[in-house]
Every structure is written in structure tokens, then in C-alpha cells.
N, C-alpha and C. Protein backbone atom coordinates (compact mmCIF):
# COMPACT_ATOMS: atom_id res chain seq x y z
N UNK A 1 110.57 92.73 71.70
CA UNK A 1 110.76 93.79 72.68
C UNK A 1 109.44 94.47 73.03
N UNK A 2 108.81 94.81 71.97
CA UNK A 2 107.65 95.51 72.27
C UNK A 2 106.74 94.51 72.93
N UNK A 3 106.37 93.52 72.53
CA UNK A 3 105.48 92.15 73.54
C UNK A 3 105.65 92.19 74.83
N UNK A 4 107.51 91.98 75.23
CA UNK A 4 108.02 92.05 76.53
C UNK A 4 108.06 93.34 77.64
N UNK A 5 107.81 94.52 76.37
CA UNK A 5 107.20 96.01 77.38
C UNK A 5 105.87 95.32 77.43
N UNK A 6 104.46 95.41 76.86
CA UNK A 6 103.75 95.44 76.87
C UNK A 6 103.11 94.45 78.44
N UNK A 7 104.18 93.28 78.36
CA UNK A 7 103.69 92.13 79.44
C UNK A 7 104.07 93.15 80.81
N UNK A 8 104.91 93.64 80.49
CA UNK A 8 105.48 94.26 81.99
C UNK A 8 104.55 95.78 82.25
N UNK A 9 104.15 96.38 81.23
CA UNK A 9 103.12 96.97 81.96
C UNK A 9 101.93 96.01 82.56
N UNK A 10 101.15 95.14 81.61
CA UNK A 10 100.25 94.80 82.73
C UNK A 10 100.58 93.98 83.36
N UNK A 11 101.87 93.40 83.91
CA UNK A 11 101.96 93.04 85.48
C UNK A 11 101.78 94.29 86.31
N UNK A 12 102.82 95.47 85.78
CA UNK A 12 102.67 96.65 87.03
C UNK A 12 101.10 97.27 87.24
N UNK A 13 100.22 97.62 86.43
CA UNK A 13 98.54 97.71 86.02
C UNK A 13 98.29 96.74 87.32
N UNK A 14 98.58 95.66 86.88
CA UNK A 14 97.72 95.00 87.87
C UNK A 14 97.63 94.94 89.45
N UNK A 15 98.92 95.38 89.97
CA UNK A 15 99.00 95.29 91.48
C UNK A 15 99.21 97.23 91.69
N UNK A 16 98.76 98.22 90.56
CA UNK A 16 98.26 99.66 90.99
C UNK A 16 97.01 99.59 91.26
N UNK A 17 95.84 98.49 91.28
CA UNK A 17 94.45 98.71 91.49
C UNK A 17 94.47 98.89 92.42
N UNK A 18 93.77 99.71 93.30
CA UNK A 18 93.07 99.71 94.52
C UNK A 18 91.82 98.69 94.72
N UNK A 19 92.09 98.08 96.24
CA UNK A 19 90.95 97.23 95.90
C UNK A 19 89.75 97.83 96.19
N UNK A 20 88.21 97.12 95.89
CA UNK A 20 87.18 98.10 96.08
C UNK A 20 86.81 98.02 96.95
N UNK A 21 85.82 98.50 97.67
CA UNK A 21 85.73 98.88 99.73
C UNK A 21 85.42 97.39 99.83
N UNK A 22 84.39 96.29 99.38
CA UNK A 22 83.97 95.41 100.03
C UNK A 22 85.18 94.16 100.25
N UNK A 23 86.12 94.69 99.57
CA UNK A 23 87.44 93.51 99.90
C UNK A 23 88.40 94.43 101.10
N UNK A 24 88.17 95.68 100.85
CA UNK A 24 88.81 97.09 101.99
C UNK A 24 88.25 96.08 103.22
N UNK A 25 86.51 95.77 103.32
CA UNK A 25 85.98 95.86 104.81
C UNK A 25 86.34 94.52 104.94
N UNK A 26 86.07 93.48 104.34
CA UNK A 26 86.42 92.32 104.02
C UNK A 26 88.10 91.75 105.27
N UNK A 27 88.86 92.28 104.58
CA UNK A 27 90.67 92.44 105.10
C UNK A 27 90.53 93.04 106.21
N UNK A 28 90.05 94.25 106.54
CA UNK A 28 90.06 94.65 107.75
C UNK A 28 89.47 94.00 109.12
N UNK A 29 88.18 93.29 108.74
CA UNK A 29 87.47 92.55 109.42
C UNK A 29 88.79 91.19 110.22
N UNK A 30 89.45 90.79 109.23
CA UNK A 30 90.51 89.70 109.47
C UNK A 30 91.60 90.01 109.70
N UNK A 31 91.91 91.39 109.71
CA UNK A 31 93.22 91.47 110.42
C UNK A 31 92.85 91.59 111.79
N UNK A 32 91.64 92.75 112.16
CA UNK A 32 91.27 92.49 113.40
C UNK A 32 91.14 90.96 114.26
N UNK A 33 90.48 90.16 113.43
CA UNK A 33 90.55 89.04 114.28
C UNK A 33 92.14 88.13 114.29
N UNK A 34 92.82 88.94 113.66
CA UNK A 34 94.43 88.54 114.05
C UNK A 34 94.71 89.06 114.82
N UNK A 35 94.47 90.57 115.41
CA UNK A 35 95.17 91.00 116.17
C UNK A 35 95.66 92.40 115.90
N UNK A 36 95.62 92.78 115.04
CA UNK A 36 95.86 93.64 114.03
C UNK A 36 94.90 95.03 114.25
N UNK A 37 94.94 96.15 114.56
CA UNK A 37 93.98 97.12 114.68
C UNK A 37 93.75 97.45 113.30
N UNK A 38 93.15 97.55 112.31
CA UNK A 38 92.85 97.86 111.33
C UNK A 38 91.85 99.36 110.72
N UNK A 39 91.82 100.39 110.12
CA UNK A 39 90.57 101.03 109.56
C UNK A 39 91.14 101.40 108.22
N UNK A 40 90.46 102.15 107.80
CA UNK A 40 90.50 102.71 106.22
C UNK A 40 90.64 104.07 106.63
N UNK A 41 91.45 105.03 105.44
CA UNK A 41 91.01 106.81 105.39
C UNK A 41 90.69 106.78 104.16
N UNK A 42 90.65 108.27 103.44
CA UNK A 42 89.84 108.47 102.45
C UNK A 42 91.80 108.56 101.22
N UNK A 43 92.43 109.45 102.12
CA UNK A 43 93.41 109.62 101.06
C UNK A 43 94.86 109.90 101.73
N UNK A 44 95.50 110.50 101.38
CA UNK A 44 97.36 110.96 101.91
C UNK A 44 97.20 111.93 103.25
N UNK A 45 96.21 112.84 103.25
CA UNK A 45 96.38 114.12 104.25
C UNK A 45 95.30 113.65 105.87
N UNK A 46 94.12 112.42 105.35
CA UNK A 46 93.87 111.39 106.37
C UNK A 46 94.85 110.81 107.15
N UNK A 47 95.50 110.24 106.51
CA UNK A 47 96.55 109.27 106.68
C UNK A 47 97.62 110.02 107.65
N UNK A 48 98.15 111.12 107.03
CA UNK A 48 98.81 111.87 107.98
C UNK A 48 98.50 112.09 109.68
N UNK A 49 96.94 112.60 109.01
CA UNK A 49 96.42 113.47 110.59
C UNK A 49 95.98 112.27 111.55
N UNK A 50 95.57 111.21 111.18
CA UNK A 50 95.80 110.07 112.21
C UNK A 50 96.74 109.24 112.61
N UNK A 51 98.15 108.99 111.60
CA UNK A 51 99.21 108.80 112.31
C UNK A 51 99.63 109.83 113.83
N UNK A 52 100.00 110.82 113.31
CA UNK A 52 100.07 112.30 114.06
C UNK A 52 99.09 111.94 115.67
N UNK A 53 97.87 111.92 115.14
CA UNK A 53 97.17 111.63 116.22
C UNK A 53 97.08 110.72 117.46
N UNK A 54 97.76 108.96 116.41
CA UNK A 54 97.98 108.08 117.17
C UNK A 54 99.61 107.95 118.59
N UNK A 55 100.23 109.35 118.12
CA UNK A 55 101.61 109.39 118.91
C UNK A 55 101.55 110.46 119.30
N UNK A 56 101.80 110.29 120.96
CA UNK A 56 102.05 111.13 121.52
C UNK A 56 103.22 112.15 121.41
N UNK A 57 102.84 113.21 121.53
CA UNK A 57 103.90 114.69 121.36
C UNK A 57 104.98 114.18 122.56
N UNK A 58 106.72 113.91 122.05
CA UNK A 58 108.06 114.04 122.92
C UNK A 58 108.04 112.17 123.10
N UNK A 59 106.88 111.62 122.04
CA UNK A 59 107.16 110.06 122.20
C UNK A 59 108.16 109.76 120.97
N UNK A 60 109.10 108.49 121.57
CA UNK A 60 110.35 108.22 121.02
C UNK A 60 109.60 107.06 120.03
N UNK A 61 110.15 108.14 118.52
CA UNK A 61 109.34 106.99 117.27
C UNK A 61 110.76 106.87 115.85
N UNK A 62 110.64 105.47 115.81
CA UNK A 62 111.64 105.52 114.79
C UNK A 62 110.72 105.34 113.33
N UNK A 63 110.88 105.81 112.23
CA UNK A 63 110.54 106.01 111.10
C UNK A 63 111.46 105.02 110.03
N UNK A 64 110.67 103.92 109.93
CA UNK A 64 111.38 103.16 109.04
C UNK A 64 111.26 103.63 107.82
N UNK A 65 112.40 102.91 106.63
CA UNK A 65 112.42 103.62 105.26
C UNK A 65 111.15 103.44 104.47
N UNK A 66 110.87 103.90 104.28
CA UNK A 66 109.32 104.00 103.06
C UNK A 66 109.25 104.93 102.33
N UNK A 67 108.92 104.68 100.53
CA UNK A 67 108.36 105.51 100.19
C UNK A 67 106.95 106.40 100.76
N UNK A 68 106.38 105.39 100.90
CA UNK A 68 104.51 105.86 101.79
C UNK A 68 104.91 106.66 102.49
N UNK A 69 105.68 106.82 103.70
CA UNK A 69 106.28 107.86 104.48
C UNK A 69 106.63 109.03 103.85
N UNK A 70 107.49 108.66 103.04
CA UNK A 70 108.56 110.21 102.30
C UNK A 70 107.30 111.05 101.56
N UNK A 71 106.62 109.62 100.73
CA UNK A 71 105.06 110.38 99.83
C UNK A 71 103.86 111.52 100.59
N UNK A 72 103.82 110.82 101.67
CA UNK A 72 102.84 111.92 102.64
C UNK A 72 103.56 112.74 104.29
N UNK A 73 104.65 113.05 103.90
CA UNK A 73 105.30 113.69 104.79
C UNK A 73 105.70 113.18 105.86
N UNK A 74 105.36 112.04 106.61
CA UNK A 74 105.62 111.74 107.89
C UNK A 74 106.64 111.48 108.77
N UNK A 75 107.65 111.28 107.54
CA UNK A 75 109.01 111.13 107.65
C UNK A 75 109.37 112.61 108.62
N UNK A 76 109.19 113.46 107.24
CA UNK A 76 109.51 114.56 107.53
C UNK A 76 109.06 115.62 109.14
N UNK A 77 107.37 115.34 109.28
CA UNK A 77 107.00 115.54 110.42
C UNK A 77 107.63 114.86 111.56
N UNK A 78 107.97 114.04 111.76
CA UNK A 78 108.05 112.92 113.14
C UNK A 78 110.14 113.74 113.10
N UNK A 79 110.91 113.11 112.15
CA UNK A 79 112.24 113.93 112.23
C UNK A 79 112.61 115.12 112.24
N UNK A 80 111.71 116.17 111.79
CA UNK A 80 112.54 117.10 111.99
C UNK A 80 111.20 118.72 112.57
N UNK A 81 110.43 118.08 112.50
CA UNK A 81 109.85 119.12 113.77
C UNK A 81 110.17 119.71 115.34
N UNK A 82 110.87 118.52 115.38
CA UNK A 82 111.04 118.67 117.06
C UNK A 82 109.84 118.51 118.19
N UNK A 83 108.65 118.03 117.64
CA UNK A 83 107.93 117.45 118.27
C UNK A 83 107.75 116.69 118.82
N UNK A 84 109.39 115.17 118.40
CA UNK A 84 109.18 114.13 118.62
C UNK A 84 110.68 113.74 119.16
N UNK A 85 110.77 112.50 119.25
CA UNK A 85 112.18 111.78 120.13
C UNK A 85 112.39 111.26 119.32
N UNK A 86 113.02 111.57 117.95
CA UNK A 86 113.69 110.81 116.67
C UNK A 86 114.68 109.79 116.66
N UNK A 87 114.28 108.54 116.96
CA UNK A 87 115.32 107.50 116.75
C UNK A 87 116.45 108.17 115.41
N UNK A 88 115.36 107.89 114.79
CA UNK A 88 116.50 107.74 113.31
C UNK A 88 117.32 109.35 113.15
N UNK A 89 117.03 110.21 113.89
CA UNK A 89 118.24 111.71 114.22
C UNK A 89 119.32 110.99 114.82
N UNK A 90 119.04 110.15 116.26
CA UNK A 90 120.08 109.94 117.05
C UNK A 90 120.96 108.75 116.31
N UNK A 91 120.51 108.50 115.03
CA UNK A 91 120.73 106.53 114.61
C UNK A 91 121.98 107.42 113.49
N UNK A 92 121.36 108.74 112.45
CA UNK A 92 122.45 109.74 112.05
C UNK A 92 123.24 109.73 112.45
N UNK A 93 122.98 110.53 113.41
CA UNK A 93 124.53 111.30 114.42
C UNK A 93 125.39 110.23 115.36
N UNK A 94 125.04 108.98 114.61
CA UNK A 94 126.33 107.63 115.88
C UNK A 94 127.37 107.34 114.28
N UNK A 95 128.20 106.95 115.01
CA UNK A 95 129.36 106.30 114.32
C UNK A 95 129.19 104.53 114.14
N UNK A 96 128.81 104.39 112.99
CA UNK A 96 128.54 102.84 112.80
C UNK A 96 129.95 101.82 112.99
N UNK A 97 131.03 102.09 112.99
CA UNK A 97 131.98 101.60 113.36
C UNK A 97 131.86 101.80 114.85
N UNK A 98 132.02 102.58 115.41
CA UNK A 98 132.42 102.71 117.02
C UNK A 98 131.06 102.07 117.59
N UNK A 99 129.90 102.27 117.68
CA UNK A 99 128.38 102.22 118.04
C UNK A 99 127.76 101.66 117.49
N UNK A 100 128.14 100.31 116.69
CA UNK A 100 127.54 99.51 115.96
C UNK A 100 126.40 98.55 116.87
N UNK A 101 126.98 98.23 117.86
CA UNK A 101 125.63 97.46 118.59
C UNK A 101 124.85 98.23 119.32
N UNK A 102 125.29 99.69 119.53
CA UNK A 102 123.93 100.72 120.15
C UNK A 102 123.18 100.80 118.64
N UNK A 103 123.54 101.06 117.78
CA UNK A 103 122.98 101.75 116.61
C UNK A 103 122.01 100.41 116.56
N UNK A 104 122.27 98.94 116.34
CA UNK A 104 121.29 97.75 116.54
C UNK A 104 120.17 97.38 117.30
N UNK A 105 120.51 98.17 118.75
CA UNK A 105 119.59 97.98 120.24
C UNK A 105 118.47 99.70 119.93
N UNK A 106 119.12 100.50 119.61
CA UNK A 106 117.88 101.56 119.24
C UNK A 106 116.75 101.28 118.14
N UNK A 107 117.31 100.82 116.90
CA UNK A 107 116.59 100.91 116.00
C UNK A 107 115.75 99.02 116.00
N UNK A 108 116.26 98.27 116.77
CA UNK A 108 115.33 97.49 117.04
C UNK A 108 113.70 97.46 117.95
N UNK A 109 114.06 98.57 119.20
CA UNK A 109 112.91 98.50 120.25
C UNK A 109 112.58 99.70 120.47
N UNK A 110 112.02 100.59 119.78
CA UNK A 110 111.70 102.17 120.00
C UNK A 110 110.91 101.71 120.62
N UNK A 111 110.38 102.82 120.83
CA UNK A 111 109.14 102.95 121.56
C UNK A 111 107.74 102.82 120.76
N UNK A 112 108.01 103.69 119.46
CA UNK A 112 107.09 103.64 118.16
C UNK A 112 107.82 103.15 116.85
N UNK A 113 107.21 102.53 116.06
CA UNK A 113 107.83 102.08 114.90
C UNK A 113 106.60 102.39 113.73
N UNK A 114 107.05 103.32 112.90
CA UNK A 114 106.18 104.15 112.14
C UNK A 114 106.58 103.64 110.58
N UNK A 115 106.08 102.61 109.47
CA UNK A 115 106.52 102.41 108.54
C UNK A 115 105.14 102.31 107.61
N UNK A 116 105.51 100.98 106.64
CA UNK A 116 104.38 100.62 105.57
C UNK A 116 104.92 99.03 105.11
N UNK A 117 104.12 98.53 104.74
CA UNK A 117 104.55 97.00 104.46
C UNK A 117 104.36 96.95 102.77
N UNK A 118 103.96 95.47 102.02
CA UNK A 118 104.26 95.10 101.17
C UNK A 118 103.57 94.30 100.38
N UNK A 119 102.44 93.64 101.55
CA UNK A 119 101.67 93.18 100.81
C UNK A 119 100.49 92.53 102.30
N UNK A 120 99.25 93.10 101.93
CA UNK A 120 98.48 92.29 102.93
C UNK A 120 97.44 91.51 102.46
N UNK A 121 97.20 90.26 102.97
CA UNK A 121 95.86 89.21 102.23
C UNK A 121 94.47 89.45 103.13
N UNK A 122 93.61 89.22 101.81
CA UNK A 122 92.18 89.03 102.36
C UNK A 122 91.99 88.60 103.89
N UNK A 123 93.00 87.33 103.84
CA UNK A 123 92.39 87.05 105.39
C UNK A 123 93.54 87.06 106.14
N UNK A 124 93.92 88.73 106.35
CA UNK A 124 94.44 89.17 107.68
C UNK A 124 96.22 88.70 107.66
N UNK A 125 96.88 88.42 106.44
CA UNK A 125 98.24 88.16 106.85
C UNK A 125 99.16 89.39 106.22
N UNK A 126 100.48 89.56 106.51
CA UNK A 126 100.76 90.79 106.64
C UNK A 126 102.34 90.67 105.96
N UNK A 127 102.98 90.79 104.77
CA UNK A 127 103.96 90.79 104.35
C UNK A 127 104.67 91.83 104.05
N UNK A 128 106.04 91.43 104.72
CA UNK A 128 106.72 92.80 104.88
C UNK A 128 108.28 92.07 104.02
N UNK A 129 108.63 93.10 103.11
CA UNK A 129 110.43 92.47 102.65
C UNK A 129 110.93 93.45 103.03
N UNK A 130 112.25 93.10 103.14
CA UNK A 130 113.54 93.77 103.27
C UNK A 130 115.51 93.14 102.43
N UNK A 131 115.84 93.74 102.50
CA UNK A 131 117.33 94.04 101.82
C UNK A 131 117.96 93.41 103.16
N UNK A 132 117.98 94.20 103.85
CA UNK A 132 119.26 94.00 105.67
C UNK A 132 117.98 93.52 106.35
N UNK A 133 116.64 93.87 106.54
CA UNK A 133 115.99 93.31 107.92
C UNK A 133 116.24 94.37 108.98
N UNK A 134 116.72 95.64 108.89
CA UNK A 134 116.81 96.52 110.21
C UNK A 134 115.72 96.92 110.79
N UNK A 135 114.61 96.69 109.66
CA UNK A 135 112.83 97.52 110.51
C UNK A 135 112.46 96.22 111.01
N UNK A 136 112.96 94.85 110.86
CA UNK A 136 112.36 93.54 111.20
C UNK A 136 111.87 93.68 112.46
N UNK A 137 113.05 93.76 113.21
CA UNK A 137 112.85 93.14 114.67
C UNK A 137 112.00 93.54 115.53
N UNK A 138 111.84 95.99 115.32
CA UNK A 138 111.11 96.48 115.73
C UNK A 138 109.34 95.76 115.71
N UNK A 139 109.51 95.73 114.53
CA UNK A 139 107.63 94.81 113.49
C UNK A 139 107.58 93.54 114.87
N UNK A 140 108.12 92.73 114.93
CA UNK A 140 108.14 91.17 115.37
C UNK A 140 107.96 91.58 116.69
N UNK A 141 108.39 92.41 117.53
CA UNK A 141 108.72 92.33 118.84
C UNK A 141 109.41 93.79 119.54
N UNK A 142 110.07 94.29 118.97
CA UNK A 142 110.91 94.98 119.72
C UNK A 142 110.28 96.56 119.80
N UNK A 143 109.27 97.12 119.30
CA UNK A 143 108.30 98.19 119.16
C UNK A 143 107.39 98.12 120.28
N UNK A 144 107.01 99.20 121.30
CA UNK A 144 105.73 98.72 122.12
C UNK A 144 104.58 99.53 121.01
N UNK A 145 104.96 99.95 120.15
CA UNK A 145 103.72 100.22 119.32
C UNK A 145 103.98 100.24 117.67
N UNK A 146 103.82 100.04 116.84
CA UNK A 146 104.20 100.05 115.30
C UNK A 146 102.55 100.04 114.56
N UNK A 147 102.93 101.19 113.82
CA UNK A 147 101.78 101.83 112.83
C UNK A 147 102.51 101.70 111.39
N UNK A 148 101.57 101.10 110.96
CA UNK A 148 101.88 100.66 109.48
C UNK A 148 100.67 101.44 108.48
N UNK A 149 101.32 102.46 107.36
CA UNK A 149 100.76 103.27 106.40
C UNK A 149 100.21 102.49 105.03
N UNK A 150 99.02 102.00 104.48
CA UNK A 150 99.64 101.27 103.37
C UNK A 150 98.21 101.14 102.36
N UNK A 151 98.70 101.67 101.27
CA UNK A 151 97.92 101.59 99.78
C UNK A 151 96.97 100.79 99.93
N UNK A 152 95.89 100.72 99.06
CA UNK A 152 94.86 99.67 99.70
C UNK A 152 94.96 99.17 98.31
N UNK A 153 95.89 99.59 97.50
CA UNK A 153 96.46 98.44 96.23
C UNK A 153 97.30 97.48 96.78
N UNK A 154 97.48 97.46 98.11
CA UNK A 154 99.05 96.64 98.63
C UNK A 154 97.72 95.27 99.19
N UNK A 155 96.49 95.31 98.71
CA UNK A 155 95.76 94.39 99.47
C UNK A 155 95.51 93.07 98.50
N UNK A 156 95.61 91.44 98.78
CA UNK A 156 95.96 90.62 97.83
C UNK A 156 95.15 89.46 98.58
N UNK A 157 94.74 88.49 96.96
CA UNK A 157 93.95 87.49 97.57
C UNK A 157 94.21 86.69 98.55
N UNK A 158 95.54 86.28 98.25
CA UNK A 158 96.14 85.11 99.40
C UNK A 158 97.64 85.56 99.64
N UNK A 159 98.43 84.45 100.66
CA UNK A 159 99.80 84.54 100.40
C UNK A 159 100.61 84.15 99.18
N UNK A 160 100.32 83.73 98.45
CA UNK A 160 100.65 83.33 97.57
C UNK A 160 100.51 84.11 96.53
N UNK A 161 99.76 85.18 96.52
CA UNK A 161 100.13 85.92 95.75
C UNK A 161 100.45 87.54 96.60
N UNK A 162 100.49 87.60 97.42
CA UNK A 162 101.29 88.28 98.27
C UNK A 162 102.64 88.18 97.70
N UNK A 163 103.28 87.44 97.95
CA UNK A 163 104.84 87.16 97.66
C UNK A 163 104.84 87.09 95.68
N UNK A 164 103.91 87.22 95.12
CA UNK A 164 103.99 87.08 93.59
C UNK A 164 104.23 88.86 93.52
N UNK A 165 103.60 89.37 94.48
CA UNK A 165 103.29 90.45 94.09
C UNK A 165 104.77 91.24 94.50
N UNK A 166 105.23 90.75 96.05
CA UNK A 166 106.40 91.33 96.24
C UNK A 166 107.27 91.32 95.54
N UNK A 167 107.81 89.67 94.54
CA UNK A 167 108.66 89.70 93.28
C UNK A 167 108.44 90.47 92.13
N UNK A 168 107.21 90.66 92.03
CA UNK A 168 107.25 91.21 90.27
C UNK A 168 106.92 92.30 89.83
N UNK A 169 106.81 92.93 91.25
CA UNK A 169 106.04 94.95 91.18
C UNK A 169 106.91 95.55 92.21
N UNK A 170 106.86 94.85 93.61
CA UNK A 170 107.51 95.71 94.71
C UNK A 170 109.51 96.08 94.83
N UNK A 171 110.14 94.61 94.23
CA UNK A 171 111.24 94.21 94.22
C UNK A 171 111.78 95.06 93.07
N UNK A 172 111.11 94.80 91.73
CA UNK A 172 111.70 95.74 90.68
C UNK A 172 111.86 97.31 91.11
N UNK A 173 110.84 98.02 91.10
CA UNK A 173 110.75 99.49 91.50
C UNK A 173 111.40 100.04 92.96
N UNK A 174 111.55 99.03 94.16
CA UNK A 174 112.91 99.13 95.04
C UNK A 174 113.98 99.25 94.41
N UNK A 175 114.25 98.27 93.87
CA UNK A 175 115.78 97.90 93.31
C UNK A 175 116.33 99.27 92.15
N UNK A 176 115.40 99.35 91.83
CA UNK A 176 115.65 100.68 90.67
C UNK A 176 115.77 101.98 91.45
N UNK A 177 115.17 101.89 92.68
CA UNK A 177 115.04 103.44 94.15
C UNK A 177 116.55 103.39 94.21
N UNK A 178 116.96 101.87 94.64
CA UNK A 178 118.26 101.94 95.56
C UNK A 178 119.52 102.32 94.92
N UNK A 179 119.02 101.81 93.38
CA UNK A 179 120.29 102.05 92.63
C UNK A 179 120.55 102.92 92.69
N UNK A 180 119.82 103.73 92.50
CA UNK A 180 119.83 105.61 92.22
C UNK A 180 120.06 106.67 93.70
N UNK A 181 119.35 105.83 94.57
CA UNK A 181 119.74 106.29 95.93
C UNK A 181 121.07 106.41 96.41
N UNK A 182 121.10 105.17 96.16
CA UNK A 182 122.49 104.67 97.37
C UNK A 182 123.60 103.97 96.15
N UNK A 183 123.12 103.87 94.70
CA UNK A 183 124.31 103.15 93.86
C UNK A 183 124.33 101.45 94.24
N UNK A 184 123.74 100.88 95.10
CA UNK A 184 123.53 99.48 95.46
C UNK A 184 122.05 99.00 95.28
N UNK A 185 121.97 97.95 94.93
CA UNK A 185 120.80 97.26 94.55
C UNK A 185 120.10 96.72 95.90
N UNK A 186 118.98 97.02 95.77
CA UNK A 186 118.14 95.43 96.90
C UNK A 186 118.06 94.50 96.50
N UNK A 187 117.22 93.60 97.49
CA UNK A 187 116.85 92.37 97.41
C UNK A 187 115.97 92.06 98.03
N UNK A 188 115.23 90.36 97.96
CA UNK A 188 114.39 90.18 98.79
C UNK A 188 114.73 89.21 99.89
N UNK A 189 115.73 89.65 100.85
CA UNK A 189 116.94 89.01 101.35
C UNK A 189 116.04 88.27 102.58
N UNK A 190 114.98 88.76 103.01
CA UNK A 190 114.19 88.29 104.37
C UNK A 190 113.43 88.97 104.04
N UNK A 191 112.42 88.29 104.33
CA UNK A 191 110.38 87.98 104.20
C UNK A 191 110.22 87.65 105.62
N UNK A 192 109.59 88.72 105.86
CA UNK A 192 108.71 88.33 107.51
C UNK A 192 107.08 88.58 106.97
N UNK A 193 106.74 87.71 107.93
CA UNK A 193 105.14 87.38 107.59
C UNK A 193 104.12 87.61 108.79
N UNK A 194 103.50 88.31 109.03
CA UNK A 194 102.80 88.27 110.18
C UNK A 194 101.44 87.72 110.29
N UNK A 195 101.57 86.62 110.75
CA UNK A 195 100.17 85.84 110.78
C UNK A 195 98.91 86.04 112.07
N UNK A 196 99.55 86.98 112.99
CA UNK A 196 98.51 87.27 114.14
C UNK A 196 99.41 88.12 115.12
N UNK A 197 98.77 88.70 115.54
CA UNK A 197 99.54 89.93 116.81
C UNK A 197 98.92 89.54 118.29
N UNK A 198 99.53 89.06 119.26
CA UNK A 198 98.72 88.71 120.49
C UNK A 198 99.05 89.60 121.64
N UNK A 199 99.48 90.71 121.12
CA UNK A 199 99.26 92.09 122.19
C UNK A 199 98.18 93.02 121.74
N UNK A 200 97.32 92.94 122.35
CA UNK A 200 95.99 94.09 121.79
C UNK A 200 96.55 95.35 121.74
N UNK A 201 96.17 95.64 120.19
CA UNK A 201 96.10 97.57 120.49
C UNK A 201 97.96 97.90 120.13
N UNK A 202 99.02 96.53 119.99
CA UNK A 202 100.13 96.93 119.90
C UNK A 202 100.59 97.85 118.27
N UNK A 203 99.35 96.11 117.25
CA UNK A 203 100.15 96.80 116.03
C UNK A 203 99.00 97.78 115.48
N UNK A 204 99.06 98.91 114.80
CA UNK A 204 97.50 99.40 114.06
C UNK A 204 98.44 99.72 112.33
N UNK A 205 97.41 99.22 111.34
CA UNK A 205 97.46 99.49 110.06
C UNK A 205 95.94 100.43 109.55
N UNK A 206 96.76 101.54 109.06
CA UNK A 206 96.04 102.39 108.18
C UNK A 206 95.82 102.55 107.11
N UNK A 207 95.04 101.34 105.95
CA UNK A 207 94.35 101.80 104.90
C UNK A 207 94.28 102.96 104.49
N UNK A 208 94.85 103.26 103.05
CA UNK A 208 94.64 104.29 102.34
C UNK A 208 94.57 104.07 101.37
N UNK A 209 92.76 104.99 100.68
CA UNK A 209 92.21 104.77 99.72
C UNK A 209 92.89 105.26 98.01
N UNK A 210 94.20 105.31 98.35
CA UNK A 210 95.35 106.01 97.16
C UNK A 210 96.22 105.26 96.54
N UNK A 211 96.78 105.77 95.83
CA UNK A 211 98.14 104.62 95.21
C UNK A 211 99.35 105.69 96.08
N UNK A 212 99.99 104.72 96.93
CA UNK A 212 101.18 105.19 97.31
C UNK A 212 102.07 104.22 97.65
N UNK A 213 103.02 104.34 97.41
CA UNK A 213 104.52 103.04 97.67
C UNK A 213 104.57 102.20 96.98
N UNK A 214 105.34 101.41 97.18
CA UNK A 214 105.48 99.97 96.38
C UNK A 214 104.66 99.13 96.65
């Protein structure tokens, strides 16, 4: 027992490092040439004031689920200030039985899609999991803009260990959120992968020099 704690801390140890700036400039350099707007901030209250910055005041932004979100407020800013055109207020207040395919057509194509992903590689690829897939479609296509928040521990040599990393650090500590959340477990039910963005300026990811999310 004690061996089998011990292994499972340093798996989790290992994907809390932050990586160090020259793999930071490194990744960023290659997401850009995917397509990908890329920079770095320094910490959580960065991170904030340039999301904030990047959306316009009375623009319609849906806030996918994230810890990274809930961790540095943004959730909270974008829903319930009234500054903004809250998908996910109006996605509340519908009846999922009666409005089941409006509740599908909103939260697929906002206007903004404001989340955090799961795992990104050295050279520029972009892994995102999900349980249902409801933030999918916005990510792929259906967003004319999506800003992604994300740890610069979430940064990994290849795909291949991208997806090592989503099984054995990101999947556990979800699954343990949801239980407690919602009494139901996740999964890693759909893996979307983003290998290049060919609308300039559509997707932007914000590096942050912190440990936040999964």
C-alpha cells in the first residue's frame, strides 16, 4: 500500500511542474505556426485582465466547465456581472426536456467560447477531453472566437504523452470533482485534438505561469 501511494504521488509531481520559459517560448512559437494565437502571463490576476480584455463588453460568451475558470474568477465575471450575453444564464433558465435541441444549437456556436484544455505539446497540438463533448463542437467550429486559459504545467513533450497525461493526472482528479459535484463519475468518453486552426486570430491560448486545473 504504501509503495502504491508513493507511485501515485510521483505520477501526480510529475505533470504539477510548470514547464520552464524556454519550452513556454518553444510551444508557443508552434502553436502560432498552427494557427493558434499563443502568449504567456505571469500568473491568475494576468490571466484574468486579458481574457476580460480580449471580449467585448454585451458580447455573447459561453463559459465552458473548468476548474481554471472557477480558480481565477472568470466564470464568475463573464455570468453574473451583467456585462456580458451569458450563454450558459440562458442554457440555466431552458427546460432540457422541452428545449433540448435549442439548449444544443446555443451552447454549440456562441459567439465566444471561454474555457481551458488538457494537455498541449511542444509542437503546437492541443488536447482537449470530455465526459458528453458539449464544449466540443463550440472548440472545432461552432465559436467565431474561443480563448483557452491554461497552466503552463498542462505543456507536454509529444502526443503521446499528452494523452498519458490526460489518463493518469487529469481523468483521476475530474472523476473525483464529479463524484462529489454531481454524484456521477466522468470519463474520457471523446478526445478532440487540435492539430492546426486555419482561421487567423479565431482561436487564442493564454499561458499561465501557475498551477491551475487539471
Amino acid at each position: 500500500m504504501v509503495k502504491k501511494m508513493k507511485q501515485e504521488v510521483k505520477v501526480v509531481n510529475k505533470w504539477e511542474k510548470l514547464a520552464p520559459e524556454k519550452v513556454i517560448e518553444r510551444t508557443i512559437e508552434a502553436l502560432k505556426a498552427n494557427g493558434v494565437e499563443a502568449f504567456a502571463v505571469k500568473n491568475r490576476e494576468e490571466a484574468k485582465k486579458k481574457v476580460l480584455e480580449l471580449i467585448p463588453k454585451g458580447a455573447e460568451v459561453m463559459t465552458m466547465s473548468s476548474v481554471t475558470l472557477d480558480t481565477i474568477d472568470i466564470s464568475k465575471e463573464i455570468n453574473e456581472s451583467g456585462k456580458y450575453n451569458s450563454v450558459r444564464n440562458k442554457l440555466m433558465s431552458m427546460n432540457r426536456e422541452k428545449q433540448g435541441r435549442e439548449i444544443q444549437k446555443l451552447g454549440a456556436a456562441p459567439e465566444y467560447a471561454v474555457g481551458s484544455v488538457h494537455a498541449v505539446t511542444q509542437d503546437g497540438k492541443v488536447l482537449i477531453a470530455s465526459a458528453s463533448g458539449s464544449q466540443l463542437p463550440a472548440y472545432v467550429y461552432g465559436a467565431s472566437k474561443v480563448i483557452w486559459v491554461v497552466s503552463t504545467k498542462k505543456i507536454v513533450k509529444d502526443m503521446q504523452e499528452g494523452i498519458k497525461r490526460i489518463y493518469e493526472y487529469t481523468f483521476p482528479l475530474e472523476d473525483e470533482r464529479a463524484r462529489n459535484a454531481y454524484g456521477v463519475g466522468s470519463g474520457v468518453n471523446k478526445l478532440l485534438i487540435i492539430n492546426k486552426e486555419f482561421i487567423p486570430g479565431r482561436i487564442m491560448l493564454i499561458f499561465v505561469k501557475e498551477k491551475l486545473g487539471f
